[in-house]
C-alpha atoms as a PDB file:
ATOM      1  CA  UNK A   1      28.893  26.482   3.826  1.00  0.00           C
ATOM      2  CA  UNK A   2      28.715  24.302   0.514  1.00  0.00           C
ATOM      3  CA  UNK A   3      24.833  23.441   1.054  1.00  0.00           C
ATOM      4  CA  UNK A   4      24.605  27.189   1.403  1.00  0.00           C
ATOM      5  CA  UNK A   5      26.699  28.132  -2.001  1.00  0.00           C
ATOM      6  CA  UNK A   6      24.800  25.690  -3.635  1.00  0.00           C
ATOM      7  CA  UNK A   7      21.390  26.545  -2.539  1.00  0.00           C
ATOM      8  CA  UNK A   8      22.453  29.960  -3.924  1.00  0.00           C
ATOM      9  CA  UNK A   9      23.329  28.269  -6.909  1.00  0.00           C
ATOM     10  CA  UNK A  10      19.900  26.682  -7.524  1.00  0.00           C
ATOM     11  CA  UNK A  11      17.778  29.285  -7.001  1.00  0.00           C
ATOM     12  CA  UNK A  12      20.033  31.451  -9.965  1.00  0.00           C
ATOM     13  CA  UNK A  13      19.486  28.534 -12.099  1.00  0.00           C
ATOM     14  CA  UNK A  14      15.569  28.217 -11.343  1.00  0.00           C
ATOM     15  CA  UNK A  15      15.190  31.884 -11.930  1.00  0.00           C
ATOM     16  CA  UNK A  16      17.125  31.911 -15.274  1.00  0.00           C
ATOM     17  CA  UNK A  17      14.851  29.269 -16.435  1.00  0.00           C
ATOM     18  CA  UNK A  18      11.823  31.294 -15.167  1.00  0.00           C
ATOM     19  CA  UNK A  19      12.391  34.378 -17.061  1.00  0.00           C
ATOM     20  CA  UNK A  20      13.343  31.968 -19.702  1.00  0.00           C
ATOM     21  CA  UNK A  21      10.070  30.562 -20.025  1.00  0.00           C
ATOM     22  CA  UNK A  22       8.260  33.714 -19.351  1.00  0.00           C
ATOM     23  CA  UNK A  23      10.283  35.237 -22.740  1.00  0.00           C
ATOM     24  CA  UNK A  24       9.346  31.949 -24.491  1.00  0.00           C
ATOM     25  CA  UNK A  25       6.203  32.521 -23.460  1.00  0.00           C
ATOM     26  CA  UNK A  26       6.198  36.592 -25.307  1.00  0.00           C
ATOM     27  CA  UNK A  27       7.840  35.102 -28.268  1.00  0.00           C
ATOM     28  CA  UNK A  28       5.039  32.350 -28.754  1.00  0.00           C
ATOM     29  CA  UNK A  29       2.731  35.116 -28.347  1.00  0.00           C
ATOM     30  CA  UNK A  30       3.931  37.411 -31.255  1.00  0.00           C
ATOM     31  CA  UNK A  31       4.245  34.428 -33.705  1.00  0.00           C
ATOM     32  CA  UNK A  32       0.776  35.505 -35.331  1.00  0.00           C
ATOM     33  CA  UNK A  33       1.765  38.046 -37.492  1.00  0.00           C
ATOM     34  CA  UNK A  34      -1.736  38.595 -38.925  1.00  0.00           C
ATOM     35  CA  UNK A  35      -5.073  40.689 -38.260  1.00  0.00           C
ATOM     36  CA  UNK A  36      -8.105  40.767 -39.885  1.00  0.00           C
ATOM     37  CA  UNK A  37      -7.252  43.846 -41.928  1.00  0.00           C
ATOM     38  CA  UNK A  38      -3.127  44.008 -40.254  1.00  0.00           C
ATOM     39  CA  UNK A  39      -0.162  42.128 -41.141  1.00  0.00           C
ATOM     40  CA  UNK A  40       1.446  39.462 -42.986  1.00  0.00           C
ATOM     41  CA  UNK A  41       0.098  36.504 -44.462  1.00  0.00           C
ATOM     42  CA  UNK A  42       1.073  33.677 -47.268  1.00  0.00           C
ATOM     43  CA  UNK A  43      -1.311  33.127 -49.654  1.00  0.00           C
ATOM     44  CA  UNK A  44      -1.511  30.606 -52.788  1.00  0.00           C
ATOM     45  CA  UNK A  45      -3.698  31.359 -56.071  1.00  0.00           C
ATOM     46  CA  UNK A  46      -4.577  29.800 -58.999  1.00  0.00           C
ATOM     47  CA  UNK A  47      -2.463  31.974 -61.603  1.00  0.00           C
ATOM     48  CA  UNK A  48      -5.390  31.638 -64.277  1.00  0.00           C
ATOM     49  CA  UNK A  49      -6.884  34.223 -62.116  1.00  0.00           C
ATOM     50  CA  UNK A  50      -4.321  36.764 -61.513  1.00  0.00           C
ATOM     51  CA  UNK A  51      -5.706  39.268 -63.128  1.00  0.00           C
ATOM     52  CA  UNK A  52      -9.031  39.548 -61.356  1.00  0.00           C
ATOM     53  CA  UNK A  53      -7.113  38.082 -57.984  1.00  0.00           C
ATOM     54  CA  UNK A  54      -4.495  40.938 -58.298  1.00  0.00           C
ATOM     55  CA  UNK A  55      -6.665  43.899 -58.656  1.00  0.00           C
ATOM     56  CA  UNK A  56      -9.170  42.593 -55.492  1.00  0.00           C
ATOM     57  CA  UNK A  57      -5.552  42.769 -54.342  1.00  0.00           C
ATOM     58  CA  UNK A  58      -4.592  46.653 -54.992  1.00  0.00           C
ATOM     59  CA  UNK A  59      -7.744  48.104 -53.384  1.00  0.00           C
ATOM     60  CA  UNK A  60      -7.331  45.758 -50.051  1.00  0.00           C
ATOM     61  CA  UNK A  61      -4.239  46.766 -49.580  1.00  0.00           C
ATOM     62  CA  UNK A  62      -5.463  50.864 -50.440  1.00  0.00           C
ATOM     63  CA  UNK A  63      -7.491  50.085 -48.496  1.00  0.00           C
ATOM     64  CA  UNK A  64      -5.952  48.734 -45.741  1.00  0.00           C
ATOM     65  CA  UNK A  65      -2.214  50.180 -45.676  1.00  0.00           C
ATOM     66  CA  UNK A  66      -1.392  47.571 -42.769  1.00  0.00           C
ATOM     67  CA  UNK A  67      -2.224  44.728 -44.682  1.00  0.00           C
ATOM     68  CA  UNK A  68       0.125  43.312 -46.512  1.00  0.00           C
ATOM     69  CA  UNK A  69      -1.087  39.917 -47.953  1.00  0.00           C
ATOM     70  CA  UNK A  70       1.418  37.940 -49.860  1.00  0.00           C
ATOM     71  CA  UNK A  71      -0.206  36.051 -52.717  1.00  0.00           C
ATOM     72  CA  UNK A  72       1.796  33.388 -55.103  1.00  0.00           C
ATOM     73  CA  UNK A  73       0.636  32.339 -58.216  1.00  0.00           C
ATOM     74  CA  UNK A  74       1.159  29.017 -59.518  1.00  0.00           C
ATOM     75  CA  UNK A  75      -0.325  26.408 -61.598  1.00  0.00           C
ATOM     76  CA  UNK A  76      -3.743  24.647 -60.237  1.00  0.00           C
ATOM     77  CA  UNK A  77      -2.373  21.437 -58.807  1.00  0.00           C
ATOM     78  CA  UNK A  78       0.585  23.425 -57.031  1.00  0.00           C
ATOM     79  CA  UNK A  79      -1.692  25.844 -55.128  1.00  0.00           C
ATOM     80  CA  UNK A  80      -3.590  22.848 -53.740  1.00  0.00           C
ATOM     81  CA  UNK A  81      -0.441  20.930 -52.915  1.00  0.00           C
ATOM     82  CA  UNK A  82       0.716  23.597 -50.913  1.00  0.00           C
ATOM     83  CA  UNK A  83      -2.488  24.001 -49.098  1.00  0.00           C
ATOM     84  CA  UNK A  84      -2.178  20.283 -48.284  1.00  0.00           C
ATOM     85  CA  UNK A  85       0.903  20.336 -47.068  1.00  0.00           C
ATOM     86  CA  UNK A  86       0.823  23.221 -45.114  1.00  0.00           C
ATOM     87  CA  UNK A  87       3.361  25.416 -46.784  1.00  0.00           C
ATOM     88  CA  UNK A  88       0.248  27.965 -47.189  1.00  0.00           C
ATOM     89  CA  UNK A  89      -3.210  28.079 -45.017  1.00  0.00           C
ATOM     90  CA  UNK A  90      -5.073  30.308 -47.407  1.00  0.00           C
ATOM     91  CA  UNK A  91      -5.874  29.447 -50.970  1.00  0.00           C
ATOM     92  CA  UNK A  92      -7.998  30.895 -54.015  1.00  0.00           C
ATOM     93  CA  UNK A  93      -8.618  27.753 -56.823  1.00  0.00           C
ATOM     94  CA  UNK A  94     -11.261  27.601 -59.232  1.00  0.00           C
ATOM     95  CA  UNK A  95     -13.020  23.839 -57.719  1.00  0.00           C
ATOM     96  CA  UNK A  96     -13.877  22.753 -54.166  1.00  0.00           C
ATOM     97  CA  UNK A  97     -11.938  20.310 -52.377  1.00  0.00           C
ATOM     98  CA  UNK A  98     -12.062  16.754 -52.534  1.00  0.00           C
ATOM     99  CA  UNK A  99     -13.219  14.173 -49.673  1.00  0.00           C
ATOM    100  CA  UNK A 100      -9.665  13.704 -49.414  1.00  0.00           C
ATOM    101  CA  UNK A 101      -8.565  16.800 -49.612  1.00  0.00           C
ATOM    102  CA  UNK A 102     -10.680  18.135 -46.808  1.00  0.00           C
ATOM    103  CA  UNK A 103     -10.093  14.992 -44.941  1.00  0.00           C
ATOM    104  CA  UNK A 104      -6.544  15.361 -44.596  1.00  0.00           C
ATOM    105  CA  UNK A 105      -6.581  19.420 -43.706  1.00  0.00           C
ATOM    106  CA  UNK A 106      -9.271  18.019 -40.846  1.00  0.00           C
ATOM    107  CA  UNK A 107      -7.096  15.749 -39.601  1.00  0.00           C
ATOM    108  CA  UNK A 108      -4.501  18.272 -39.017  1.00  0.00           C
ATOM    109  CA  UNK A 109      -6.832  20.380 -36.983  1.00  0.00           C
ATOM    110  CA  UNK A 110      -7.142  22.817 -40.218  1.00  0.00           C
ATOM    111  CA  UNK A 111     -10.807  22.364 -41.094  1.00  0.00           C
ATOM    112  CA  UNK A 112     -11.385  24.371 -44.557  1.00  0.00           C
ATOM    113  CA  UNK A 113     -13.888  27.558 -44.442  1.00  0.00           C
ATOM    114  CA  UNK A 114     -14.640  27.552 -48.007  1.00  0.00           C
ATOM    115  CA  UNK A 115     -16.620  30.660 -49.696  1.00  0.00           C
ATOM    116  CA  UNK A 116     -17.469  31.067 -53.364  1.00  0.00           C
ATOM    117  CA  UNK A 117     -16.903  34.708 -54.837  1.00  0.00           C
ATOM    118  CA  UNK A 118     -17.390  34.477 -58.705  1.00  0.00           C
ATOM    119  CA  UNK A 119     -18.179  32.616 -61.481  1.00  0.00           C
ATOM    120  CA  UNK A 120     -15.704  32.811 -64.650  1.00  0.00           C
ATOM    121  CA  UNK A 121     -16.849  32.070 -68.256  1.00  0.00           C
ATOM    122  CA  UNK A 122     -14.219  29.207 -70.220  1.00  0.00           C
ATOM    123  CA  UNK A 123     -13.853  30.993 -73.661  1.00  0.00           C
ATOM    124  CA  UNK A 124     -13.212  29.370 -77.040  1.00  0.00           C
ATOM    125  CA  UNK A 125     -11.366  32.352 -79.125  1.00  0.00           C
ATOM    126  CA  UNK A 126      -9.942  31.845 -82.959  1.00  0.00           C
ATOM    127  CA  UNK A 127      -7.709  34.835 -84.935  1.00  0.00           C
ATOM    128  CA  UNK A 128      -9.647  38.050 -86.319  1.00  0.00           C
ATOM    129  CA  UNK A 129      -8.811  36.704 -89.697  1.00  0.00           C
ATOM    130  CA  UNK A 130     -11.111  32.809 -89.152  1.00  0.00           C
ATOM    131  CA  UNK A 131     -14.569  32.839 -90.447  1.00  0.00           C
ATOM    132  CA  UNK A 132     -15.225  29.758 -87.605  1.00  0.00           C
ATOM    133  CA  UNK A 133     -17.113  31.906 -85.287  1.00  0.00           C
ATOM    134  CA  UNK A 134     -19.729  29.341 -84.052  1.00  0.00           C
ATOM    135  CA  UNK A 135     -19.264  26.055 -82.354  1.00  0.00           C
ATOM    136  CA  UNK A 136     -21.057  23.391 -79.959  1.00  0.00           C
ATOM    137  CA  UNK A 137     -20.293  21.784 -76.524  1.00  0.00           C
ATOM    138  CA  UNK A 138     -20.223  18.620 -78.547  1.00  0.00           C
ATOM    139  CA  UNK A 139     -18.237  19.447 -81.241  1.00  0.00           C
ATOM    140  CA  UNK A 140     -15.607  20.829 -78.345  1.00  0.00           C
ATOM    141  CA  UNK A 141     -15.648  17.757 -76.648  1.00  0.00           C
ATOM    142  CA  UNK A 142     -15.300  15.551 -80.128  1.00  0.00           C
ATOM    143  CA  UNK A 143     -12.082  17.871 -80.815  1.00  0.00           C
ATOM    144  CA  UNK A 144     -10.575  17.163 -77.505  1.00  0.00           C
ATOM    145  CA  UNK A 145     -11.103  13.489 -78.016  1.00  0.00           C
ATOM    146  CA  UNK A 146      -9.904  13.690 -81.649  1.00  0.00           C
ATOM    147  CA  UNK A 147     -12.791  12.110 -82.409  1.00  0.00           C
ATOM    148  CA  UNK A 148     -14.053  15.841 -84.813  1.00  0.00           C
ATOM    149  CA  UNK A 149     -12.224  16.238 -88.034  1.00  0.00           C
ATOM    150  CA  UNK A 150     -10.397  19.674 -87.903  1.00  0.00           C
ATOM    151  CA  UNK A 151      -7.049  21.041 -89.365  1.00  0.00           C
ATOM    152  CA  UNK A 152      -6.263  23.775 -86.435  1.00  0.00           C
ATOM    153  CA  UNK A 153      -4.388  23.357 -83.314  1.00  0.00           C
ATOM    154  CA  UNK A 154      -5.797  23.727 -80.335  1.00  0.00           C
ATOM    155  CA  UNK A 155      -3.719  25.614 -77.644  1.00  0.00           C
ATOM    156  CA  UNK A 156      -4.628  26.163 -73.649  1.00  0.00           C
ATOM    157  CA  UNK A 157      -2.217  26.976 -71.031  1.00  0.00           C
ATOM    158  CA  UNK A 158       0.395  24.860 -69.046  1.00  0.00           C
ATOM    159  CA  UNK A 159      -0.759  21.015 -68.582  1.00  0.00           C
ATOM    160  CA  UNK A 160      -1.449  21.655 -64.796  1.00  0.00           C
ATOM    161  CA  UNK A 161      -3.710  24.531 -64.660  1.00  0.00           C
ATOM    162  CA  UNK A 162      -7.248  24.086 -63.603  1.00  0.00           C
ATOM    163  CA  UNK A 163      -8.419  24.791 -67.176  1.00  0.00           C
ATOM    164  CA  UNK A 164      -7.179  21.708 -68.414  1.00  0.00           C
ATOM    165  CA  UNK A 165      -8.369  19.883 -65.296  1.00  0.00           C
ATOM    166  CA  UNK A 166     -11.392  22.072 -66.210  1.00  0.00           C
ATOM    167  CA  UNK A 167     -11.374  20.264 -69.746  1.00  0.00           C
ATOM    168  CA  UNK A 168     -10.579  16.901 -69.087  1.00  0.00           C
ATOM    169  CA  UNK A 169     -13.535  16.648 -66.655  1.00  0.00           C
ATOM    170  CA  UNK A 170     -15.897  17.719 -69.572  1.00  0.00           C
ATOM    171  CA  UNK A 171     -14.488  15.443 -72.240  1.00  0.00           C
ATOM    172  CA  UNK A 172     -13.787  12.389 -70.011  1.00  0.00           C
ATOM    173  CA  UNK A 173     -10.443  12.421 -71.014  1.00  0.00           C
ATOM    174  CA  UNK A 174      -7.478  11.734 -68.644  1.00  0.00           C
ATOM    175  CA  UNK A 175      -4.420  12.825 -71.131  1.00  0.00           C
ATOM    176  CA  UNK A 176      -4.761  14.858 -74.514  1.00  0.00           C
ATOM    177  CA  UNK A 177      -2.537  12.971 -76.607  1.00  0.00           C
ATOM    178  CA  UNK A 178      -3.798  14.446 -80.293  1.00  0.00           C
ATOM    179  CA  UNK A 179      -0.490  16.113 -82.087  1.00  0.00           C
ATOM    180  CA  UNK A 180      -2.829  18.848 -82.331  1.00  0.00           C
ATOM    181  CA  UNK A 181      -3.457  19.338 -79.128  1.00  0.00           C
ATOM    182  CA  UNK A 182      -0.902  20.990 -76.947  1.00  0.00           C
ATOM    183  CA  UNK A 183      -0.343  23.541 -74.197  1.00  0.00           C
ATOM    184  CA  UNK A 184       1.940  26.485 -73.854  1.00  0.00           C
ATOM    185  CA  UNK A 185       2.855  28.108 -70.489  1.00  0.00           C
ATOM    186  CA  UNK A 186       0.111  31.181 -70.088  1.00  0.00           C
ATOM    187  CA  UNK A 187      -2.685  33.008 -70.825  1.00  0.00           C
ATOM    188  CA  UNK A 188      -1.300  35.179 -72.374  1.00  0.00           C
ATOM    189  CA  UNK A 189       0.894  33.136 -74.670  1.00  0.00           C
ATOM    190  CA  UNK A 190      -2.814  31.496 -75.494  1.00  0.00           C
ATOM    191  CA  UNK A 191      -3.959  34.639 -76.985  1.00  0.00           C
ATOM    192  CA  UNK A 192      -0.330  36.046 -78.361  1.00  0.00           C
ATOM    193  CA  UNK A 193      -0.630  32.712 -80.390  1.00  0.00           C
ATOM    194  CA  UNK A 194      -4.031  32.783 -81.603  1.00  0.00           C
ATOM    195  CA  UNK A 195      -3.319  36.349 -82.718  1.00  0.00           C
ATOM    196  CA  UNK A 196       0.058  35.505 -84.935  1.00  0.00           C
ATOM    197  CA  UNK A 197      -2.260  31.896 -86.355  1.00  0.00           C
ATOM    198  CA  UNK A 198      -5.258  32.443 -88.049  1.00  0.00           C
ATOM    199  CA  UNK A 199      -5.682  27.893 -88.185  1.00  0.00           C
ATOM    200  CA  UNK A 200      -5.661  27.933 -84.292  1.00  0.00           C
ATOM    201  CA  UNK A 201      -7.862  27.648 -81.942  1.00  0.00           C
ATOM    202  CA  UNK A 202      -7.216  29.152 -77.846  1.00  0.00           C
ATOM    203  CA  UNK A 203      -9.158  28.202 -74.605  1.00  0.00           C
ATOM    204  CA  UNK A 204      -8.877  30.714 -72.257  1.00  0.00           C
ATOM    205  CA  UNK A 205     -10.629  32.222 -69.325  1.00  0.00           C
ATOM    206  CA  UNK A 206     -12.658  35.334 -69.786  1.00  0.00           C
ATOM    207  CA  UNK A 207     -11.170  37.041 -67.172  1.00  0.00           C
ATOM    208  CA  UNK A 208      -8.395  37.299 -69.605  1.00  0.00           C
ATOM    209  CA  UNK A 209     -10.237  38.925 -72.345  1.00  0.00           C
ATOM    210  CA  UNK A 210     -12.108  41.661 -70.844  1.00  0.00           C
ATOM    211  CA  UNK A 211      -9.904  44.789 -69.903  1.00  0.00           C
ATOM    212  CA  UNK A 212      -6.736  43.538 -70.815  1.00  0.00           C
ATOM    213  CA  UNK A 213      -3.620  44.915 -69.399  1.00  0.00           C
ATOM    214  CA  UNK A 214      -1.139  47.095 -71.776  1.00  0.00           C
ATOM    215  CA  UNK A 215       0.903  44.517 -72.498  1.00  0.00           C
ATOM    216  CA  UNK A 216      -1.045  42.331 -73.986  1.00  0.00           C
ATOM    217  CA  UNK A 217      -4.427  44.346 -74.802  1.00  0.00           C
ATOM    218  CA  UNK A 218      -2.884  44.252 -78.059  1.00  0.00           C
ATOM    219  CA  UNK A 219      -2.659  40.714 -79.077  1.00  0.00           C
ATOM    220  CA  UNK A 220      -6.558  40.557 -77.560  1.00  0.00           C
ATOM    221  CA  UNK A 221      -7.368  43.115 -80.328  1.00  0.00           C
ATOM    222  CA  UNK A 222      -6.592  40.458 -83.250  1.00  0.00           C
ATOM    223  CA  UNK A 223      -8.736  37.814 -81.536  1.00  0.00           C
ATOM    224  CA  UNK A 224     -12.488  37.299 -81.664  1.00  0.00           C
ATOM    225  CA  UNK A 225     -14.152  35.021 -79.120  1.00  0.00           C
ATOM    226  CA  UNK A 226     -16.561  32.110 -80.578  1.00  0.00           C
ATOM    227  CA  UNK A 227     -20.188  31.671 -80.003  1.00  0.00           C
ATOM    228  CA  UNK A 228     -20.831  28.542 -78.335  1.00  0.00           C
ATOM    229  CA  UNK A 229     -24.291  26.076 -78.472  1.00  0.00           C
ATOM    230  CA  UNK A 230     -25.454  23.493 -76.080  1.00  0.00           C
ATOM    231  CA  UNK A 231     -27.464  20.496 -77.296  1.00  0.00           C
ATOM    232  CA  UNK A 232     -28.316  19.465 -74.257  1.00  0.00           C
ATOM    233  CA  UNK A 233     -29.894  22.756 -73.274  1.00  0.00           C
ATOM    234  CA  UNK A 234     -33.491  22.749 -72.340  1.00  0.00           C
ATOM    235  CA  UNK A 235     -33.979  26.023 -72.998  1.00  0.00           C
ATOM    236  CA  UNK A 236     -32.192  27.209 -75.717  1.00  0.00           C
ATOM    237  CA  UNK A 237     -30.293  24.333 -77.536  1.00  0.00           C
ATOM    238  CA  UNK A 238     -30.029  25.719 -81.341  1.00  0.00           C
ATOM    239  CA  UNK A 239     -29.180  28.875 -80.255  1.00  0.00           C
ATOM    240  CA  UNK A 240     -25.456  30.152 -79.614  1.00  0.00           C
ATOM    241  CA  UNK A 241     -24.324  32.158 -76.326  1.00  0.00           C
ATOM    242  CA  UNK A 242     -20.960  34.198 -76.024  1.00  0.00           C
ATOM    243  CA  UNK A 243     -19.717  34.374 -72.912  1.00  0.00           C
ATOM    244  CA  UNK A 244     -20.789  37.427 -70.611  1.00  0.00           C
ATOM    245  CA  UNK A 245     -22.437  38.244 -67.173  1.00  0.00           C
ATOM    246  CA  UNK A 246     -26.098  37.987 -68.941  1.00  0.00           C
ATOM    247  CA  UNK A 247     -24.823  34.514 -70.077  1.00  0.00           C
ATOM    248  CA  UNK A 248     -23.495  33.730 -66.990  1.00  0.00           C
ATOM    249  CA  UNK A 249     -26.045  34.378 -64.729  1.00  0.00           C
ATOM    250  CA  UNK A 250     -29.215  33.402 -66.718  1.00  0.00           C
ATOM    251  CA  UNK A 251     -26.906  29.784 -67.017  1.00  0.00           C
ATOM    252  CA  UNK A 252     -26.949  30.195 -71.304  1.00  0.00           C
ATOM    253  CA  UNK A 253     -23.225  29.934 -71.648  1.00  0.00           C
ATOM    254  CA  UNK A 254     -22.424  26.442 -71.005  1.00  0.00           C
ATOM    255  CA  UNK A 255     -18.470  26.440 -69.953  1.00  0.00           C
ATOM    256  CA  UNK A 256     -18.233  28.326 -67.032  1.00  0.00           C
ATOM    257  CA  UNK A 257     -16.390  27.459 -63.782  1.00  0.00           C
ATOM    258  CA  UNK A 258     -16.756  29.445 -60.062  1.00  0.00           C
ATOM    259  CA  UNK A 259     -14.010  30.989 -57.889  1.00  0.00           C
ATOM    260  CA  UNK A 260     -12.868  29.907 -54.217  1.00  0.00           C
ATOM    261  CA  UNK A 261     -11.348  31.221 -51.258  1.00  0.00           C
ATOM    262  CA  UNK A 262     -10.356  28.624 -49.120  1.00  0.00           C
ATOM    263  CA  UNK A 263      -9.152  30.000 -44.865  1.00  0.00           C
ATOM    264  CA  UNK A 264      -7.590  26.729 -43.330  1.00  0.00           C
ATOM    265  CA  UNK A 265      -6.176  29.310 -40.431  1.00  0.00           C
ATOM    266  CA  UNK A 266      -9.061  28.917 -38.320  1.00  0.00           C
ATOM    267  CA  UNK A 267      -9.290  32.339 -36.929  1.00  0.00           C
ATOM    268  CA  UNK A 268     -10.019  35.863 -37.970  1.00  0.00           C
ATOM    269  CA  UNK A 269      -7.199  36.750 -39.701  1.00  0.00           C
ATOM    270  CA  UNK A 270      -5.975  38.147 -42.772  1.00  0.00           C
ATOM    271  CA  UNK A 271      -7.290  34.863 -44.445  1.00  0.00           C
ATOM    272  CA  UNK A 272     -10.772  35.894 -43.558  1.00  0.00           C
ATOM    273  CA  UNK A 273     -10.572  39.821 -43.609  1.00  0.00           C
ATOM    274  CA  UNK A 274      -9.482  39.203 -47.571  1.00  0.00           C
ATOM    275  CA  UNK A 275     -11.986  36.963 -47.782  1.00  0.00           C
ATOM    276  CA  UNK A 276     -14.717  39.025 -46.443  1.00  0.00           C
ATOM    277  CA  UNK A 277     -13.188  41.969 -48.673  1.00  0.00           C
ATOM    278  CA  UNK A 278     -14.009  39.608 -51.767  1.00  0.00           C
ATOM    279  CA  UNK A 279     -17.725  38.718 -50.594  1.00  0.00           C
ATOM    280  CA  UNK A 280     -17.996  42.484 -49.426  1.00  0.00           C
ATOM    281  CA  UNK A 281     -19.893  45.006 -51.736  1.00  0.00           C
ATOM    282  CA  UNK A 282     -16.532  46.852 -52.616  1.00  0.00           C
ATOM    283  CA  UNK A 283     -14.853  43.345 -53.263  1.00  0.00           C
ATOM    284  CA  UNK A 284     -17.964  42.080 -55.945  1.00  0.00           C
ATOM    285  CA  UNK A 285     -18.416  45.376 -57.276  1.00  0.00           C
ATOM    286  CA  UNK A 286     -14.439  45.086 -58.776  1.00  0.00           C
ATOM    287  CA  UNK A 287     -15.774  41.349 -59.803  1.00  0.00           C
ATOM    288  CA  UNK A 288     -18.456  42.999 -61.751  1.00  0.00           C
ATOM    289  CA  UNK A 289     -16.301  45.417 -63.355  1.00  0.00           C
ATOM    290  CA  UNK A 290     -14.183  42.891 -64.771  1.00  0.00           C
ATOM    291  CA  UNK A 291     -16.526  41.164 -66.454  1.00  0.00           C
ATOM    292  CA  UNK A 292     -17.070  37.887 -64.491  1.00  0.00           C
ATOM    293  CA  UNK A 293     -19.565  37.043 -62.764  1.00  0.00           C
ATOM    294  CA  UNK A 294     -20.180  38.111 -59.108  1.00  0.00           C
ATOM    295  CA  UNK A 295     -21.493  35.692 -56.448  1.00  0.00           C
ATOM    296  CA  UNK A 296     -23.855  38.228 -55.002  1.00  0.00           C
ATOM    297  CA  UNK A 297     -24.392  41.007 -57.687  1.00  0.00           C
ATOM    298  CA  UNK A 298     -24.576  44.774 -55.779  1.00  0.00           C
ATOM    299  CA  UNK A 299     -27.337  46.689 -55.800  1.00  0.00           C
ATOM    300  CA  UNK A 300     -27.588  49.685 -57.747  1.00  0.00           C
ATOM    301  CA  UNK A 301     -28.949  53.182 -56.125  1.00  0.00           C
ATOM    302  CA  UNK A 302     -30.182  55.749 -58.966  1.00  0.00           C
ATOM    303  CA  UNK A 303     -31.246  58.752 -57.780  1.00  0.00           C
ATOM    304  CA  UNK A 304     -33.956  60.854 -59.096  1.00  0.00           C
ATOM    305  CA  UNK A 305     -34.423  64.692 -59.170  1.00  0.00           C
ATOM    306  CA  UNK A 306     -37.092  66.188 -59.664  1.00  0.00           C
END
């Protein structure tokens, strides 16, 4: 009578822990909370390029109602931190990965899909009131290495954004230790500052400077961007280039850095539906409109009537 009773109990026991692993089984199922235009996914982004980031943003989502993307902003060096330690899988930075880098999201079984989408201009802007409207790549390079005589402060954003990665790289310079030379938080505290200093000097990204939003379209009213020469140009290297998508894409403008999505989810989810969106005509058509330069410029259809 026991062996019976306890038979009984065994096969309750084995069919608790069937159903149990059938539900674990439905619950493993619904942990991807994405589609490829559906859904919920982390994203980080460099915060240089919120402006042009954000409104690729708004129209995916109009878009798309059922896509709800959720994109951080942070410094350079933070967005690719988190992307390397898997806090986020998609990413938008303004450089391609390392060996390293991609070496360690490989050996985690995340292998990088990595697609350019734009090309933004690195602009040089002084206050409304300077008559220095006209500068060269060398003389830039001789100010970040205090190695020009000049009286104005230089100002860029925060000390990990990739602009001043952007600028060490082009002035061989690890640290910027010049009392002149200093950082502030934002963008837009680049370009409030140049506006209230006529002896300063801001580096900014273009992005930043073309169709300004209301709250700080004023401050980009009192500042003028400068015209910038490169002596080692083999086309044009006495002549001076502001930046723009002429500039830009005929390579005349010589600071200029290009725009990355980077999809370590490996699958077709929201990481690649955005990025699609972004390499899509709709997606480089907004790219064009805000004044950067579009990987793949769209076509234009003009219709005529007779």
């Amino acid at each position: 009578m026991k062996s019976k009773y306890f038979l009984l109990l065994i096969g309750a026991l084995l069919i608790l822990v069937f159903q149990g692993c059938t539900e674990n089984k439905k619950d493993k199922k619904e942990v991807i909370l994405d589609g490829f235009t559906s859904g919920t996914l982390a994203f980080a982004a460099d915060e240089s390029f919120s402006p042009i980031v954000g409104e690729e943003e708004y129209v995916f989502r109009a878009l798309y109602p059922e896509a709800k993307p959720e994109i951080k902003y942070a410094p350079e060096s933070e967005t690719i931190n988190a992307l390397i330690n898997d806090k986020v899988r998609v990413a938008i930075i303004s450089r391609e990965l390392d060996t390293t880098e991609v070496g360690i999201l490989r050996r985690r079984a995340l292998p990088p899909d990595v697609n350019k989408f734009a090309v933004d201009a690195v602009a040089l802007i002084v206050n409304q009131a300077s008559n220095d409207t006209l500068t060269s790549v060398k003389e830039v390079i001789g100010m970040l290495n205090g190695k020009a005589k000049t009286d104005k402060n230089i100002v860029f954003d925060n000390p990990n954004s990739s602009l001043v990665r952007y600028l060490k790289q082009i002035s061989g310079n690890k640290d910027f230790t010049n009392k002149n030379i200093y950082a502030l938080k934002s963008n837009k505290e680049v370009i409030k500052y140049v506006s209230t200093h006529p002896n300063a000097i801001g580096i900014t990204g273009f992005a930043w400077l073309n169709d300004p939003d209301k709250d700080y379209a004023e401050d980009v009213s009192k500042v003028k961007i400068v015209g910038v020469r490169d002596e080692s140009s083999k086309t044009a290297p006495k002549q001076y280039f502001k930046p723009s998508q002429t500039t830009l894409v005929q390579h005349t403008y010589p600071l200029s850095r290009s725009l990355y999505i980077v999809d370590c989810t490996g699958r077709k989810g929201l990481g690649a539906g955005f990025a699609s969106f972004l390499a899509s005509e709709r997606g480089q058509r907004i790219i064009l409109k805000s004044g950067l330069l579009p990987e793949s410029i769209p076509s234009r259809e003009i219709n005529i009537k007779h």
